[in-house]
Protein backbone atom coordinates (compact mmCIF):
# COMPACT_ATOMS: atom_id res chain seq x y z
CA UNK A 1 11.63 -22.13 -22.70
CA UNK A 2 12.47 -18.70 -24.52
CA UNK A 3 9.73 -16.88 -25.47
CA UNK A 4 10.42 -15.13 -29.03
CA UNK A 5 8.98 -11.29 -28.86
CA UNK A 6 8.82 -10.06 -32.19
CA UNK A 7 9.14 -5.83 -32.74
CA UNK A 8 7.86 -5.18 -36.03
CA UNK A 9 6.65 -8.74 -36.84
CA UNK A 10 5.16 -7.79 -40.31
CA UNK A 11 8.53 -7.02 -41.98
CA UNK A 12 9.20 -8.60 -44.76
CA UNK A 13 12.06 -10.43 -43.28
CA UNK A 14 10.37 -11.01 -39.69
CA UNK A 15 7.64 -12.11 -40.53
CA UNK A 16 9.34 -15.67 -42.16
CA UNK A 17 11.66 -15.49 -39.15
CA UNK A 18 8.50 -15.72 -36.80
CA UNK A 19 7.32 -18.56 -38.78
CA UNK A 20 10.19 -20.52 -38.86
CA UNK A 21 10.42 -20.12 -35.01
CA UNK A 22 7.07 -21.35 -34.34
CA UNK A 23 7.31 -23.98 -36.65
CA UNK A 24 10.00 -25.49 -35.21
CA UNK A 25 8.58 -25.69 -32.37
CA UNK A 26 9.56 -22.25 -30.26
CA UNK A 27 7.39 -20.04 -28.52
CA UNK A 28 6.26 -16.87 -30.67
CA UNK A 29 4.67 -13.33 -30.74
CA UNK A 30 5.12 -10.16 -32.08
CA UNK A 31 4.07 -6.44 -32.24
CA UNK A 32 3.59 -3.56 -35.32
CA UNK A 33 1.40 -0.83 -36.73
CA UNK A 34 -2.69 -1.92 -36.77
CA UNK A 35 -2.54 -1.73 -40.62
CA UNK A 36 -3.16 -5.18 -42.60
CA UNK A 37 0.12 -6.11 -44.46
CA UNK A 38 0.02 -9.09 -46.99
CA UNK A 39 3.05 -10.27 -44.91
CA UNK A 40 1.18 -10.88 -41.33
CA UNK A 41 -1.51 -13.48 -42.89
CA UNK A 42 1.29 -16.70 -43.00
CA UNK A 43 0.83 -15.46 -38.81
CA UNK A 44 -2.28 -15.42 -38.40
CA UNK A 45 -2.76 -18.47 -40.36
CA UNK A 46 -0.36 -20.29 -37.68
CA UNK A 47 -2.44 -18.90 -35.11
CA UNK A 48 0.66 -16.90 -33.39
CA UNK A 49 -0.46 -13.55 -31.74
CA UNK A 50 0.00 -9.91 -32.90
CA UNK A 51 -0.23 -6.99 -30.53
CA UNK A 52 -0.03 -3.17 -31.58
CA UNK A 53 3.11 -1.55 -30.39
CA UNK A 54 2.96 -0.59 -26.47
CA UNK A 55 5.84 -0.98 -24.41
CA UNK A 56 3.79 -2.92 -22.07
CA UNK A 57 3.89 -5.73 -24.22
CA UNK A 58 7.87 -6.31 -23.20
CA UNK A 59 7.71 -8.19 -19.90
CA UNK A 60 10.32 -10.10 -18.18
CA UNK A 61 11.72 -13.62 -19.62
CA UNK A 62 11.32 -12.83 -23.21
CA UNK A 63 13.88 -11.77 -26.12
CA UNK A 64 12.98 -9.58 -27.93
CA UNK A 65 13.72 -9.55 -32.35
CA UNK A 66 14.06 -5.90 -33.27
CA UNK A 67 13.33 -5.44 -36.58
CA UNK A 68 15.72 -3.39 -38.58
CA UNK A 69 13.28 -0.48 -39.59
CA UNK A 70 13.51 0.47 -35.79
CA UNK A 71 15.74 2.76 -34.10
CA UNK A 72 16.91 1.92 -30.38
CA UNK A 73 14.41 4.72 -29.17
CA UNK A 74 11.46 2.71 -30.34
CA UNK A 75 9.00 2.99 -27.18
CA UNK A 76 9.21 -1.20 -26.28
CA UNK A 77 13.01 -1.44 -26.73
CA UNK A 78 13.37 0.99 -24.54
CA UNK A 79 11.46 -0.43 -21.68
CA UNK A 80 13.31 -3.72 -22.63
CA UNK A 81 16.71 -2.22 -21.70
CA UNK A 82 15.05 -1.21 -18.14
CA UNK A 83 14.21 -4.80 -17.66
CA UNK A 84 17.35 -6.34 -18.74
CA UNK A 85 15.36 -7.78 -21.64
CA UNK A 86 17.81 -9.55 -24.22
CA UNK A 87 17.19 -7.33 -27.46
CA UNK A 88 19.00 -9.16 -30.85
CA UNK A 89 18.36 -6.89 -34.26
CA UNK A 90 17.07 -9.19 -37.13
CA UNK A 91 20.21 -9.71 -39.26
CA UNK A 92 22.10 -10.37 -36.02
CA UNK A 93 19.74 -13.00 -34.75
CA UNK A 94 19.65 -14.93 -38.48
CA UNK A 95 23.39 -15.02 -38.53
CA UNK A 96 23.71 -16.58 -35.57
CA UNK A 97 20.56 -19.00 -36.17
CA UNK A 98 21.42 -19.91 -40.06
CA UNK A 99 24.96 -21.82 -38.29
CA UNK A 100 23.11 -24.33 -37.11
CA UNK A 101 22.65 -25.62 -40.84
CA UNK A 102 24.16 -26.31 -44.16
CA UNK A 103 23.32 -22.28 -44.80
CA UNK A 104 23.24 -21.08 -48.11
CA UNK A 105 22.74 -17.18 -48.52
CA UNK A 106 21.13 -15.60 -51.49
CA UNK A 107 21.75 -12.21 -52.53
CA UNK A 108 22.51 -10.00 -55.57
CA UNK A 109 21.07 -6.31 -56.57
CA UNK A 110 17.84 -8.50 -58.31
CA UNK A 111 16.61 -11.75 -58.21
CA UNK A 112 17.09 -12.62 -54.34
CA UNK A 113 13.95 -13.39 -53.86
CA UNK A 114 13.19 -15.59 -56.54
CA UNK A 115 16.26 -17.15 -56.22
CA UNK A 116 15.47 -17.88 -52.54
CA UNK A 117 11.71 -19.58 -53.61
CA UNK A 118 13.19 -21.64 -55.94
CA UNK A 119 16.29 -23.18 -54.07
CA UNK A 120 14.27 -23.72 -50.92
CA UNK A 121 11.57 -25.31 -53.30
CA UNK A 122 14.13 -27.67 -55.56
CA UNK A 123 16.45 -28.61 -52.64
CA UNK A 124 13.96 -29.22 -50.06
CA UNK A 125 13.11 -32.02 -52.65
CA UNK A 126 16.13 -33.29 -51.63
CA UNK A 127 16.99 -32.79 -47.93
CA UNK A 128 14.72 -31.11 -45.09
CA UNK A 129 15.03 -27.91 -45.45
CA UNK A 130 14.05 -24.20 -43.55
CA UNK A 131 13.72 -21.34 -45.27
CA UNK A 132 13.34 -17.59 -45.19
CA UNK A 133 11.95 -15.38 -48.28
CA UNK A 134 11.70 -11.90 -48.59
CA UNK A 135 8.18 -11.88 -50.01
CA UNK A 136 6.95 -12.72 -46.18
CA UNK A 137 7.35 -16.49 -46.65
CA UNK A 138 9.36 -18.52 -43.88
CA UNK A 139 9.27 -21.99 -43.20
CA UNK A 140 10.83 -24.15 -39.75
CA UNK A 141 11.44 -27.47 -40.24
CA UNK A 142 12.86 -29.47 -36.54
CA UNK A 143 14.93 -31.73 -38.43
CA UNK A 144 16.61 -29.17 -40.71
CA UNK A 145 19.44 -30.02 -43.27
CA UNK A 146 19.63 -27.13 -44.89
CA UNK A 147 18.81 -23.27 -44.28
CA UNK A 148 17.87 -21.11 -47.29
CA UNK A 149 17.86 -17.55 -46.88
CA UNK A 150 17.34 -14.54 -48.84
CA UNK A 151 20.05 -11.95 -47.46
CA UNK A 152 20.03 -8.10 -48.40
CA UNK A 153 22.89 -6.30 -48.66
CA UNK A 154 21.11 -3.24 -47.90
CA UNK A 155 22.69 -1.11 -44.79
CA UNK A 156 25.61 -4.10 -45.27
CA UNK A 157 23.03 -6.09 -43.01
CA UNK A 158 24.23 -9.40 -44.92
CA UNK A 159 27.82 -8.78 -43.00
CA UNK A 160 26.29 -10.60 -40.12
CA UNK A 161 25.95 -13.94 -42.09
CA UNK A 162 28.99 -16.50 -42.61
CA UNK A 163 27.30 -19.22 -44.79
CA UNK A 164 28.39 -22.48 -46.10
CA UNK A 165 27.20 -20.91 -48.91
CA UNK A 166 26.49 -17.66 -51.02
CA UNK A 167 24.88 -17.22 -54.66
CA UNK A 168 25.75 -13.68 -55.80
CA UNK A 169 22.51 -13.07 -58.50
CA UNK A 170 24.34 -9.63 -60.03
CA UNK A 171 25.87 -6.85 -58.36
CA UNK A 172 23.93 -3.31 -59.34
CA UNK A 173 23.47 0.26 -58.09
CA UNK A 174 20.21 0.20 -55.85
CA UNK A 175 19.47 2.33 -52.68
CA UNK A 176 20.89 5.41 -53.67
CA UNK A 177 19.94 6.66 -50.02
CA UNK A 178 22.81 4.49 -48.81
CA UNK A 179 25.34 3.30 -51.41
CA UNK A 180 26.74 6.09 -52.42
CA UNK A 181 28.38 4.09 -56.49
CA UNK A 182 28.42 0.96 -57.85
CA UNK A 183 32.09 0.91 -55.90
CA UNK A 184 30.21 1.06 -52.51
CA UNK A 185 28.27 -1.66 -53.51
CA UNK A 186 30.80 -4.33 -54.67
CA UNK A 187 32.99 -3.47 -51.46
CA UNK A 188 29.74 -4.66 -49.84
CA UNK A 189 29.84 -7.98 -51.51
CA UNK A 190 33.60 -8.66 -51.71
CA UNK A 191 32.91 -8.04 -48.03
CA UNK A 192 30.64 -11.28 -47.75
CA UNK A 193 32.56 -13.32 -49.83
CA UNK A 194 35.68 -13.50 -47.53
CA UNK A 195 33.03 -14.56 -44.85
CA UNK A 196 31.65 -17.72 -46.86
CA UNK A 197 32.96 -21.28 -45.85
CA UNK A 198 32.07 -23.63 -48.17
CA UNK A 199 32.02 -22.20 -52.07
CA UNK A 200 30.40 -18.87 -54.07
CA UNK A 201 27.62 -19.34 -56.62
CA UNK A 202 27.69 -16.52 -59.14
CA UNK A 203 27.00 -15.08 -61.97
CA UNK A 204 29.91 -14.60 -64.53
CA UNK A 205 27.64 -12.85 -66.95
CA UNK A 206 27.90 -9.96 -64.17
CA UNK A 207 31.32 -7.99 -64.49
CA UNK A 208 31.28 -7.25 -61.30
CA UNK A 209 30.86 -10.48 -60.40
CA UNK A 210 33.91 -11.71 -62.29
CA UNK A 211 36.23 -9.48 -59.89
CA UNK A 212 34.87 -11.23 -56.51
CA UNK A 213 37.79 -12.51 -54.27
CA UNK A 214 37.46 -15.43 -51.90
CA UNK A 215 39.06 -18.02 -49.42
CA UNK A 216 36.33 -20.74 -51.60
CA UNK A 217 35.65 -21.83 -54.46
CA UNK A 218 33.94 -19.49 -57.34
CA UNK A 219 31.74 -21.43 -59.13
CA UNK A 220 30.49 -19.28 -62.48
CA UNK A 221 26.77 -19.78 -64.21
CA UNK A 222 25.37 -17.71 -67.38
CA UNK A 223 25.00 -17.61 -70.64
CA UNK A 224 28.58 -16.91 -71.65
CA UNK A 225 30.34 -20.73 -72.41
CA UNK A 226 32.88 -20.08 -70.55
CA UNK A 227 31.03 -20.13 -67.18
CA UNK A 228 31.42 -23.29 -65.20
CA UNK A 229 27.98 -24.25 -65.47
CA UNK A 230 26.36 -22.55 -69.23
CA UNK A 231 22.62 -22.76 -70.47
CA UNK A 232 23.14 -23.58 -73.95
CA UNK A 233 20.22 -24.33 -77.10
CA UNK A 234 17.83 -22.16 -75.51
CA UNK A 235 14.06 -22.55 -76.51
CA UNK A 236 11.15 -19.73 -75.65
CA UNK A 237 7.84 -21.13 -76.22
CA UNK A 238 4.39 -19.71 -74.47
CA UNK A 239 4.36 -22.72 -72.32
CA UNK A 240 7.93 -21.97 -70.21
CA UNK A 241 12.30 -22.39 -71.42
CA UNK A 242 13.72 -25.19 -72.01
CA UNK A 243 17.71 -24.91 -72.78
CA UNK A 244 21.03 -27.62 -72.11
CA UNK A 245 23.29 -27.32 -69.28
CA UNK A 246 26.46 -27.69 -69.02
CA UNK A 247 29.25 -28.12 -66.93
CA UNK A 248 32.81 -27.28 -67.69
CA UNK A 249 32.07 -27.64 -71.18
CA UNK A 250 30.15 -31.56 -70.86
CA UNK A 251 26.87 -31.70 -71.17
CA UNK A 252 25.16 -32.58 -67.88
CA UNK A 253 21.38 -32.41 -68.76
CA UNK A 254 18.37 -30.91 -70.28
CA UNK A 255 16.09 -28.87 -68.25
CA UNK A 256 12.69 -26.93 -68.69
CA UNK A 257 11.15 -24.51 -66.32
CA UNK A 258 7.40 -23.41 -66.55
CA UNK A 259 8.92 -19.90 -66.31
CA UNK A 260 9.73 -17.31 -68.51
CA UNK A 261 12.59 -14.48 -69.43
CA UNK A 262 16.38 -14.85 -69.55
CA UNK A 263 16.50 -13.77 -65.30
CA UNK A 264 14.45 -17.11 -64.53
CA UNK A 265 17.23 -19.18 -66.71
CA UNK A 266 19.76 -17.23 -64.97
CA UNK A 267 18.71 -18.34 -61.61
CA UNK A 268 17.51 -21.87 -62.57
CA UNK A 269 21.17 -22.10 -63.03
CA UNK A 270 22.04 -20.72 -59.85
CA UNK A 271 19.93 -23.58 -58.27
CA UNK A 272 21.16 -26.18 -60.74
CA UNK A 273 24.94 -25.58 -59.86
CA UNK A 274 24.31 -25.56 -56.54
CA UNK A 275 22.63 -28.77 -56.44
CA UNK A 276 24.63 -30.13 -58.51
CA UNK A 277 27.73 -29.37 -56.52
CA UNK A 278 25.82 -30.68 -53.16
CA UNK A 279 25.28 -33.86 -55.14
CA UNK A 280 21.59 -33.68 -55.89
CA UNK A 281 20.52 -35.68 -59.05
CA UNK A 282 19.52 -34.07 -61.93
CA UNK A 283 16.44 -36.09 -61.83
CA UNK A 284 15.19 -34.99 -58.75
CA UNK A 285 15.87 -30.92 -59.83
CA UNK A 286 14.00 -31.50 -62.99
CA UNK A 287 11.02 -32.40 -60.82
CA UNK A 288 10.61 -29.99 -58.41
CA UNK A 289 11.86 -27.47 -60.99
CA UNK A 290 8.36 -28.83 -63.19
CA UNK A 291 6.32 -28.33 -59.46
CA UNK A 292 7.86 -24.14 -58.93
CA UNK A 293 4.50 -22.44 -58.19
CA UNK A 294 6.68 -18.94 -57.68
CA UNK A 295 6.56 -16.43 -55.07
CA UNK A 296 4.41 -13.28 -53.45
CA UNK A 297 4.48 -10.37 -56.31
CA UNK A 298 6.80 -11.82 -58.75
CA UNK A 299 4.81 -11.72 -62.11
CA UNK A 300 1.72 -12.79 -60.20
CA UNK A 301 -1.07 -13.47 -62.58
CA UNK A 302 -4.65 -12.17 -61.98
CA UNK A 303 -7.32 -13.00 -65.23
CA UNK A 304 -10.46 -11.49 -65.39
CA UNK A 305 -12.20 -11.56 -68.94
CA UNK A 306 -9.76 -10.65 -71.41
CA UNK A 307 -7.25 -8.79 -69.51
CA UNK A 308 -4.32 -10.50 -67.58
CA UNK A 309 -3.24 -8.13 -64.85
CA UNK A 310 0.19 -9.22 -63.31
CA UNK A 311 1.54 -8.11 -60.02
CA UNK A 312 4.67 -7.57 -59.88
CA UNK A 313 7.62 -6.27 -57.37
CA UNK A 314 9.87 -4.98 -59.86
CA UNK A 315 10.68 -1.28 -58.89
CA UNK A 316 14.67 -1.14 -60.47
CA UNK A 317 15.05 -0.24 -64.31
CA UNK A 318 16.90 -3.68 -64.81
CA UNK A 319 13.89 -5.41 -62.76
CA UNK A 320 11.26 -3.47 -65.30
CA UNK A 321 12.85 -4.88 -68.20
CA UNK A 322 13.36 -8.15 -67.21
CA UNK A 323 9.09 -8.18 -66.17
CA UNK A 324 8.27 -6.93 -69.84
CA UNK A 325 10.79 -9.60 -71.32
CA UNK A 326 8.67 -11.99 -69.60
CA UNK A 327 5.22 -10.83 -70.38
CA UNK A 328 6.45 -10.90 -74.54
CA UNK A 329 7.35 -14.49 -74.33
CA UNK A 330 4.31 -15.85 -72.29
CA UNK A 331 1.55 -13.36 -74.10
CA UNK A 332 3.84 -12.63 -77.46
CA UNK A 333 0.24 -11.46 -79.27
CA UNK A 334 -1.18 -9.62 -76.48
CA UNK A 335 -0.61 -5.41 -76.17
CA UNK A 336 1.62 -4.99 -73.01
CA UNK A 337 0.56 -2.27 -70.73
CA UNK A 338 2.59 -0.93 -68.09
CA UNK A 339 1.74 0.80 -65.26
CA UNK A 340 4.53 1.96 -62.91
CA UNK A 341 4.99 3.23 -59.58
CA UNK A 342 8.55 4.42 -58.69
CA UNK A 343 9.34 3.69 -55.00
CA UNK A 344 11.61 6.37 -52.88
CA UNK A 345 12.79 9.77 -54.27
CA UNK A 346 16.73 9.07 -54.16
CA UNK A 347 16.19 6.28 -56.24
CA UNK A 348 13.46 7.87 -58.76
CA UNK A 349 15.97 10.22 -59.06
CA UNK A 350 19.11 8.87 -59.14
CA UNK A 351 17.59 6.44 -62.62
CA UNK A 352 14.90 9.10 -64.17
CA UNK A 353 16.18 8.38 -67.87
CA UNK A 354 16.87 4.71 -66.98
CA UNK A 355 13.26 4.25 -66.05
CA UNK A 356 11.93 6.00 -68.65
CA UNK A 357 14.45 4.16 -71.35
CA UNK A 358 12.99 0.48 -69.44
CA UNK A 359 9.26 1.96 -69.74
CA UNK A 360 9.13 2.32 -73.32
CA UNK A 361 9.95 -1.07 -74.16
CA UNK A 362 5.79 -1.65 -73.17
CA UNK A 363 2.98 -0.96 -75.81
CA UNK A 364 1.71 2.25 -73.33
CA UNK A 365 2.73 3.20 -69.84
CA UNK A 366 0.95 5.39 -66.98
CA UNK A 367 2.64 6.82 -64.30
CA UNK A 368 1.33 6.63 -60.50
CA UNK A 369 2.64 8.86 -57.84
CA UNK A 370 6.13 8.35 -56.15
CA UNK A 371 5.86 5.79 -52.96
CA UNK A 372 7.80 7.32 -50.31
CA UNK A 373 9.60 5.26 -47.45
CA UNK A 374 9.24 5.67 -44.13
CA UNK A 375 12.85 7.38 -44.09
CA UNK A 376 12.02 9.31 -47.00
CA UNK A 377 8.59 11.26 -47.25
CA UNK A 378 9.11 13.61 -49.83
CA UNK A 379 12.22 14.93 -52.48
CA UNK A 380 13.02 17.43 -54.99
CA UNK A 381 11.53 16.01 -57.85
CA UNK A 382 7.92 14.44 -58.73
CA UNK A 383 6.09 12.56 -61.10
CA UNK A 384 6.01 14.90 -63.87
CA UNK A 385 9.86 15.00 -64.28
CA UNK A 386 9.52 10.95 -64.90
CA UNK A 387 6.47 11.30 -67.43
CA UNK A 388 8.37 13.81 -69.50
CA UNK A 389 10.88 11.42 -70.43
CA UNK A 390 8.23 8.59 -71.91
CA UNK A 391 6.25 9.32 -74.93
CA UNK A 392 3.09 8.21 -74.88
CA UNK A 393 2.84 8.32 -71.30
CA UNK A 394 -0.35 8.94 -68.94
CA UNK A 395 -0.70 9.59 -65.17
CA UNK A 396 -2.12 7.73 -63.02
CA UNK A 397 -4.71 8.22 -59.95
CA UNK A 398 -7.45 5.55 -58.26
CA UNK A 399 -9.85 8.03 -59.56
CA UNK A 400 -8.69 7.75 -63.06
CA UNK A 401 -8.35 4.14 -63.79
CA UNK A 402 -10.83 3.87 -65.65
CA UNK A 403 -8.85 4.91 -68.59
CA UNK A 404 -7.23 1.66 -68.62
CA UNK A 405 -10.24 -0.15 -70.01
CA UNK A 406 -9.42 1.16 -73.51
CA UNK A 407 -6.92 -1.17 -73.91
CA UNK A 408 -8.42 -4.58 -75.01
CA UNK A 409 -6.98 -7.98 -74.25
CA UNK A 410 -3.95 -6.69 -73.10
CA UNK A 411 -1.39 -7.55 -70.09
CA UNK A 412 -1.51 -5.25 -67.24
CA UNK A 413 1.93 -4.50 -65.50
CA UNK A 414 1.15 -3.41 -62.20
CA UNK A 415 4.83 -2.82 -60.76
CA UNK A 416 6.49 -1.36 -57.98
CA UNK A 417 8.27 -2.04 -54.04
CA UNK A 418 5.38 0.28 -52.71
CA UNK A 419 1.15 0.17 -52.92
CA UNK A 420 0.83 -0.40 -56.34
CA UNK A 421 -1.19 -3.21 -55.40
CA UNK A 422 -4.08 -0.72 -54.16
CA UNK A 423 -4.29 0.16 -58.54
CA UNK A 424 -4.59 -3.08 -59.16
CA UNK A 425 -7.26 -3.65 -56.81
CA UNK A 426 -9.33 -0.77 -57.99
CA UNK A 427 -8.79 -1.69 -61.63
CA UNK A 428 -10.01 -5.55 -60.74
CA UNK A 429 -13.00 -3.88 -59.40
CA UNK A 430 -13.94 -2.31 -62.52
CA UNK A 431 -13.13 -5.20 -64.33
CA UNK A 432 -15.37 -7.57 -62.31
């Protein structure tokens, strides 16, 4: 039996693939860095071991899952190639192992990874079903019907997968290190949609989206009527949405999800026309869709007294509005505070005024200092440059926190793709 070695095992990506190995019954292990990522505990939880990087750990009889943050001179790939050691990279490895299923592949500049929690959560309602979500949350089932993925199109990576099926969230600019214009990035998509084999989920509300060739089927979902599959008598209330769907112009059924903002309607309705086009009954969506808990860092709620602090992964102008949207219609009395820490230099720089334009739809926002990536450590611009642009703007340190208890009975925003969490920690501290 193949023995799964795992380099980099706490990516966000790995880190479901190991679990969905092991719990399908495969043997599993992996190797990365000594620090704690939120991402390794679903491992340790299933008991599977974690060394620290050493090329020792590569021994004969194993294959070895490079992770894609990993060049080929990484010390145990290396000694794998001397021992003849099969090495797949990640995206490789998931193309190949999502064809065993009905696949279905979710991508799009934001929303993925919601998206991905809440298809695996409504269809596997319906069918058995594995899944793999970018918030570190992968689950193997043996007897399989379906295979939900999230799929990046960062670096192209989602080229390796030929679903049954793709839902196409929105096409945006986003990793200005590697796209080079919003050009690049459709190419990248039209791409993927010649490789799907069974039909495309998308967004019409999306221009972009409206251009996408295929070989399948486009089904369209939004707002706009004229989408295949339209949310129609939309109503906001504290308590979640509830709006009409329907198809082709007939109405097909009345839905509510305990979520809130026009993004979770949006992909609600990428769920709901995909289930509905695989035949699941509207019955059965409406109750799992009542039973969505949500996933890792995706308006994650923390209340202590007064104060509500959220947690939240949104790190993209369009993601930072969409977060604030939601916080007015669940807390529509309470002072929104945001607190904001922009993640890699290219992209800081390549949307300074569309941060700053997002940023002032909260009540007050503070500023931490730029995340870097492990590509990118430092840039030509900083923090200041961003605060400029915001009135009413304050910057933020752990030392300085404090000055966030001045705002009473108020929503916290603690957002960004890098440490953010570490504020929010510090702040709960107070707090408690």
């Amino acid at each position: 039996m193949t023995r799964y070695h795992f380099t980099g095992i706490k990516g966000s990506g790995m880190s479901p693939l190991a679990q969905i190995l092991f719990d399908a019954g495969e043997q599993v292990q992996g190797s990365d860095v000594d620090t704690y990522f939120f991402t390794e505990q679903p491992l340790r939880d299933r008991g599977i071991e974690i060394f620290t990087f050493d090329e020792n750990n590569i021994k004969e009889g194993l294959t070895v899952i490079a992770g894609n943050a990993f060049n080929d001179d990484h010390p145990e790939l290396v000694r794998a190639r001397e021992l003849g050691v099969e090495v797949i990279r990640y995206h490789k490895f998931l193309g190949e192992y999502s064809n065993r299923f009905t696949s279905i592949a979710i991508t799009g500049a934001h929303g993925k990874t919601s998206t991905t929690g809440l298809m695996s959560h409504v269809i596997g309602g319906y069918m058995p079903t594995s899944y793999l979500i970018g918030d570190g949350t992968g689950s193997g089932k043996e007897d399989a019907s379906y295979f939900v993925m999230e799929a990046c199109e960062y670096r192209r990576h989602f080229l390796a997968y030929h679903p049954d099926y793709a839902v196409m969230t929105n096409i945006d600019f986003d990793h200005p290190d590697y796209f080079t214009s919003i050009d690049d990035v459709y190419n990248a998509f039209q791409q993927l949609a010649l490789q799907v084999n069974k039909a495309i989920i998308a967004c019409g509300d999306d221009e972009q989206l409206q251009k996408i060739q295929a070989n399948v089927p486009v089904v369209y979902y939004g707002f706009d009527p004229e989408n295949d599959f339209a949310a129609r008598n939309i109503v906001k209330t504290t308590e979640g949405t509830e709006f009409d769907v329907y198809v082709r112009n007939e109405f097909y059924s009345k839905f509510f999800i305990p979520l809130f903002g026009d993004h979770t309607i949006l992909n609600s309705l990428a769920v709901i026309s995909l289930c509905h086009y695989e035949g699941v009954p509207a019955k059965l969506i409406q109750e799992r869709l009542n039973t969505y808990g949500g996933v890792k860092r995706r308006f994650t709620e923390t209340k202590i007294g007064d104060a509500v602090l959220v947690d939240d992964y949104a790190h993209h102008p369009t993601e930072i509005a969409a977060t604030l949207q939601s916080a007015r219609q669940k807390y529509p009395e309470r002072e929104v505070v945001a607190i904001f820490q922009p993640h890699t230099f290219t992209r800081t720089k390549a949307f300074l005024q569309d941060f700053a334009d997002s940023l002032s739809g909260a009540d007050a926002t503070y500023l931490c200092d730029i995340f870097g990536s492990a590509r990118e450590k430092q840039g030509e611009l900083s923090i200041e440059n961003l605060a400029s642009l915001i009135e009413e703007c304050a910057l933020l340190t752990i030392e300085t926190i404090e000055q966030l208890k001045k705002h009473d009975n108020a929503v916290f925003l603690f957002m960004g793709a890098g440490d953010v969490h570490k504020y929010q920690k510090a702040y709960e501290a107070i707090l408690k």
